[in-house]
C-alpha atoms as a PDB file:
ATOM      1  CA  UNK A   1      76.150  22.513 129.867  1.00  0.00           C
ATOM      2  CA  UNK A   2      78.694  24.810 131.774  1.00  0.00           C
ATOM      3  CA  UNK A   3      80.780  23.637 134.079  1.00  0.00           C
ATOM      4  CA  UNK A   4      80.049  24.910 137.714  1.00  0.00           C
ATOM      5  CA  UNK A   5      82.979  24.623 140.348  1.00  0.00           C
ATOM      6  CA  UNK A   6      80.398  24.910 143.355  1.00  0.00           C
ATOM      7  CA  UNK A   7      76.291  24.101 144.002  1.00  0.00           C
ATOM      8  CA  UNK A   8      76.164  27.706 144.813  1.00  0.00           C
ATOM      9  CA  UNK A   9      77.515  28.508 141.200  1.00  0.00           C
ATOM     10  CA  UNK A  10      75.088  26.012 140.231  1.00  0.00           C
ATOM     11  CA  UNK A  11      72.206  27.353 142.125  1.00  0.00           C
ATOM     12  CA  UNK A  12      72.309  30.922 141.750  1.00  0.00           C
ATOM     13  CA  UNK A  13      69.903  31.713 139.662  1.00  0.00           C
ATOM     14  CA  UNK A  14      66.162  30.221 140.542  1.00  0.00           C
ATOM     15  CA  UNK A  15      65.766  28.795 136.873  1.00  0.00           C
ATOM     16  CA  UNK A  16      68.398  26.280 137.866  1.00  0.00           C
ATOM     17  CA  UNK A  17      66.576  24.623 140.985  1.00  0.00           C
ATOM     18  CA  UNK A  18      64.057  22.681 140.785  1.00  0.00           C
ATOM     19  CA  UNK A  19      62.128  19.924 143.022  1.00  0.00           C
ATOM     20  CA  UNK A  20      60.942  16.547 142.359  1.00  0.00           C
ATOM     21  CA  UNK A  21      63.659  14.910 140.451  1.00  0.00           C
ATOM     22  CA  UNK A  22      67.594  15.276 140.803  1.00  0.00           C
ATOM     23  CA  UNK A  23      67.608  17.198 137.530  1.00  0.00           C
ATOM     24  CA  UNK A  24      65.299  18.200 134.379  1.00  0.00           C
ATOM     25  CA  UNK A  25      65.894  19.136 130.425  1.00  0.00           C
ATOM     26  CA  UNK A  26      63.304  21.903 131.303  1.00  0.00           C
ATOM     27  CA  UNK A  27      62.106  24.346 133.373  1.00  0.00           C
ATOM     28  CA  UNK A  28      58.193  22.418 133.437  1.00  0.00           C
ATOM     29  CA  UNK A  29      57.882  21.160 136.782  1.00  0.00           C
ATOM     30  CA  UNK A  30      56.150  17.870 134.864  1.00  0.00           C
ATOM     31  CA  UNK A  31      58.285  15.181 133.256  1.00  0.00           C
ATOM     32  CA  UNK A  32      61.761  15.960 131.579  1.00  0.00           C
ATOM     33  CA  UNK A  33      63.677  14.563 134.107  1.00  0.00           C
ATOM     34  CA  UNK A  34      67.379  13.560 133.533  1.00  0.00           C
ATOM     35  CA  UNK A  35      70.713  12.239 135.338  1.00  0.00           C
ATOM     36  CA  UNK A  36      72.310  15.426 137.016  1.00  0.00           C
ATOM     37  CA  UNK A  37      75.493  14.866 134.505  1.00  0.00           C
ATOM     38  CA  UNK A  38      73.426  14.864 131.667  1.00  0.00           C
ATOM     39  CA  UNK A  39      74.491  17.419 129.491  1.00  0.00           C
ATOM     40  CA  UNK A  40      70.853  18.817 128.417  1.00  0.00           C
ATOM     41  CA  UNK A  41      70.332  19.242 132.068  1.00  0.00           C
ATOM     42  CA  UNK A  42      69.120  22.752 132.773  1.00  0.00           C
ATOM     43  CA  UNK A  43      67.985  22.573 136.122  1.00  0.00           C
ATOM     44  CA  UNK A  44      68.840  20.695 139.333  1.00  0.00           C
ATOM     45  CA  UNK A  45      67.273  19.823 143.079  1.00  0.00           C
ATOM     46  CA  UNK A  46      69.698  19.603 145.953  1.00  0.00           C
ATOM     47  CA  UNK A  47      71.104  17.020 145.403  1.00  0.00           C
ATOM     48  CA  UNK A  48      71.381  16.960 141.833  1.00  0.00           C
ATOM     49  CA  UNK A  49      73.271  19.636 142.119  1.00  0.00           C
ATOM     50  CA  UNK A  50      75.877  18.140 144.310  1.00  0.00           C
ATOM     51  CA  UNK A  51      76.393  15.104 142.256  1.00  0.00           C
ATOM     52  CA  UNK A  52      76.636  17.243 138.953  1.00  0.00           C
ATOM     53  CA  UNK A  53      79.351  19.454 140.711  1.00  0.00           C
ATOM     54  CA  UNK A  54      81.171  16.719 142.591  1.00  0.00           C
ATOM     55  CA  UNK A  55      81.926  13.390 140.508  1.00  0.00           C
ATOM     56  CA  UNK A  56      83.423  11.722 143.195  1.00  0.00           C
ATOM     57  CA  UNK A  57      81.158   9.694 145.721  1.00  0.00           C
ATOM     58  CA  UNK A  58      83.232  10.328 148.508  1.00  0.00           C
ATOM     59  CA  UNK A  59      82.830  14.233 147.640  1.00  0.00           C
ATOM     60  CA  UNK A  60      79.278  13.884 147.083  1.00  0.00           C
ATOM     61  CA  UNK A  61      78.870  12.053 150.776  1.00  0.00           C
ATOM     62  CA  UNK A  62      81.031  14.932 152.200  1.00  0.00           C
ATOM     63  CA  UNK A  63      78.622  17.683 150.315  1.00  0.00           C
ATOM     64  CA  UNK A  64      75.582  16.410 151.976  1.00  0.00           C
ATOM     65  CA  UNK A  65      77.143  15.349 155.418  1.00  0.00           C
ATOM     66  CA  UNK A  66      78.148  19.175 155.320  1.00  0.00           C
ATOM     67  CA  UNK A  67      74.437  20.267 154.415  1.00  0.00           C
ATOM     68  CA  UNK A  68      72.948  17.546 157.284  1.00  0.00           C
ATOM     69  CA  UNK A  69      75.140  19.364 159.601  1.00  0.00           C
ATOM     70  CA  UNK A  70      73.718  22.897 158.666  1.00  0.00           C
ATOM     71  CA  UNK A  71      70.170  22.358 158.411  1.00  0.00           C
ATOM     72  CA  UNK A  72      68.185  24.349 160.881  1.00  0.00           C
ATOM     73  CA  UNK A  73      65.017  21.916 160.685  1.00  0.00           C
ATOM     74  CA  UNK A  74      65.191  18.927 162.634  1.00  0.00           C
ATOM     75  CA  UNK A  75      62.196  17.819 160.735  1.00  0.00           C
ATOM     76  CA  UNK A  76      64.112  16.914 157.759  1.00  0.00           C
ATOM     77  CA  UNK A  77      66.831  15.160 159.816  1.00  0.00           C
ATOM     78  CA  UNK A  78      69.164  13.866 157.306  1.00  0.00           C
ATOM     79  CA  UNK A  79      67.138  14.106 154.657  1.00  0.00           C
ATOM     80  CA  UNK A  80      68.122  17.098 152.097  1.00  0.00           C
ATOM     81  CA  UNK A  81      66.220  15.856 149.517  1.00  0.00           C
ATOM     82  CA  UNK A  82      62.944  16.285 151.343  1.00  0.00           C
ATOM     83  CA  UNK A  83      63.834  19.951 152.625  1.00  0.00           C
ATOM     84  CA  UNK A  84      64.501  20.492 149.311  1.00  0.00           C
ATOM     85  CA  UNK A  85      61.054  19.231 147.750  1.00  0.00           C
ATOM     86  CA  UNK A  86      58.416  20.770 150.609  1.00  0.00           C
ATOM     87  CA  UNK A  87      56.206  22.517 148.921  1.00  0.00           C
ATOM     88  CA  UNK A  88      57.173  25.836 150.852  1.00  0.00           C
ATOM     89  CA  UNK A  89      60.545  25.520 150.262  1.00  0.00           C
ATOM     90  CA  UNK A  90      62.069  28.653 148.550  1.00  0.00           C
ATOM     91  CA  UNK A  91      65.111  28.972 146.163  1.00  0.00           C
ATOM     92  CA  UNK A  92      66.668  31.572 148.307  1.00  0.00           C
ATOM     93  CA  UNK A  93      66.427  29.017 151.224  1.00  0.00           C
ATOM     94  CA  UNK A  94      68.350  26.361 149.305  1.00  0.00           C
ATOM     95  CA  UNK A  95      71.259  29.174 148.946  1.00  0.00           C
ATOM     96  CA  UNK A  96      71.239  30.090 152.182  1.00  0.00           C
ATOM     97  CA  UNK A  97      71.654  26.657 153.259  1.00  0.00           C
ATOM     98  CA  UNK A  98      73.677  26.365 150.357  1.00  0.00           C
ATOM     99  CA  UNK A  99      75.811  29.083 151.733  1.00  0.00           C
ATOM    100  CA  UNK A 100      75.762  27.938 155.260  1.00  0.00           C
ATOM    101  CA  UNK A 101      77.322  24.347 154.215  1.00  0.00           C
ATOM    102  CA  UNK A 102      80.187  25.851 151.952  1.00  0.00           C
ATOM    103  CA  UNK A 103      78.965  24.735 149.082  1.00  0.00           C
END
């Protein structure tokens, strides 16, 4: 695996999102889940993504304190990993937010 220096590195191409689980050996949206460090890791959620870019915890609480803070639903409150698995949810919304949070 590459090393990414941000989630929007990370994220920038659609292949490398995914929902469900924090990361996958896979594209297939069924099963071949993974830690986000693991190095067959192809694609990430959220906040897979921000614990495979940031190994520190206190970066990785920072990271999604920032994305809390730019979320535009307060339906998902707090909860980044949710936005990120509605079924609606598009890639290029996860950038955006991505974006938005400096990430």
């Amino acid at each position: 695996m590459a090393e990414f220096k941000t989630v929007q590195e990370l994220l920038a191409v659609p292949e490398r999102w995914t929902k469900g689980v924090y990361a996958r050996k896979d594209n297939n949206l069924v099963g071949g889940d993974v830690e986000p460090e693991d190095p067959t890791a192809v694609c990430w959620c959220l906040i897979g993504a921000i614990l495979c870019v940031y190994p520190d915890q206190k970066q990785q609480e920072d990271a999604i304190r920032r994305l809390n803070r730019h979320m535009l639903s307060t339906e998902f409150e707090n909860a980044a990993d949710a936005w990120n698995d509605h079924p609606d949810r598009t890639h290029q919304e996860v950038l955006d937010l991505v974006m938005r949070a400096g990430l």
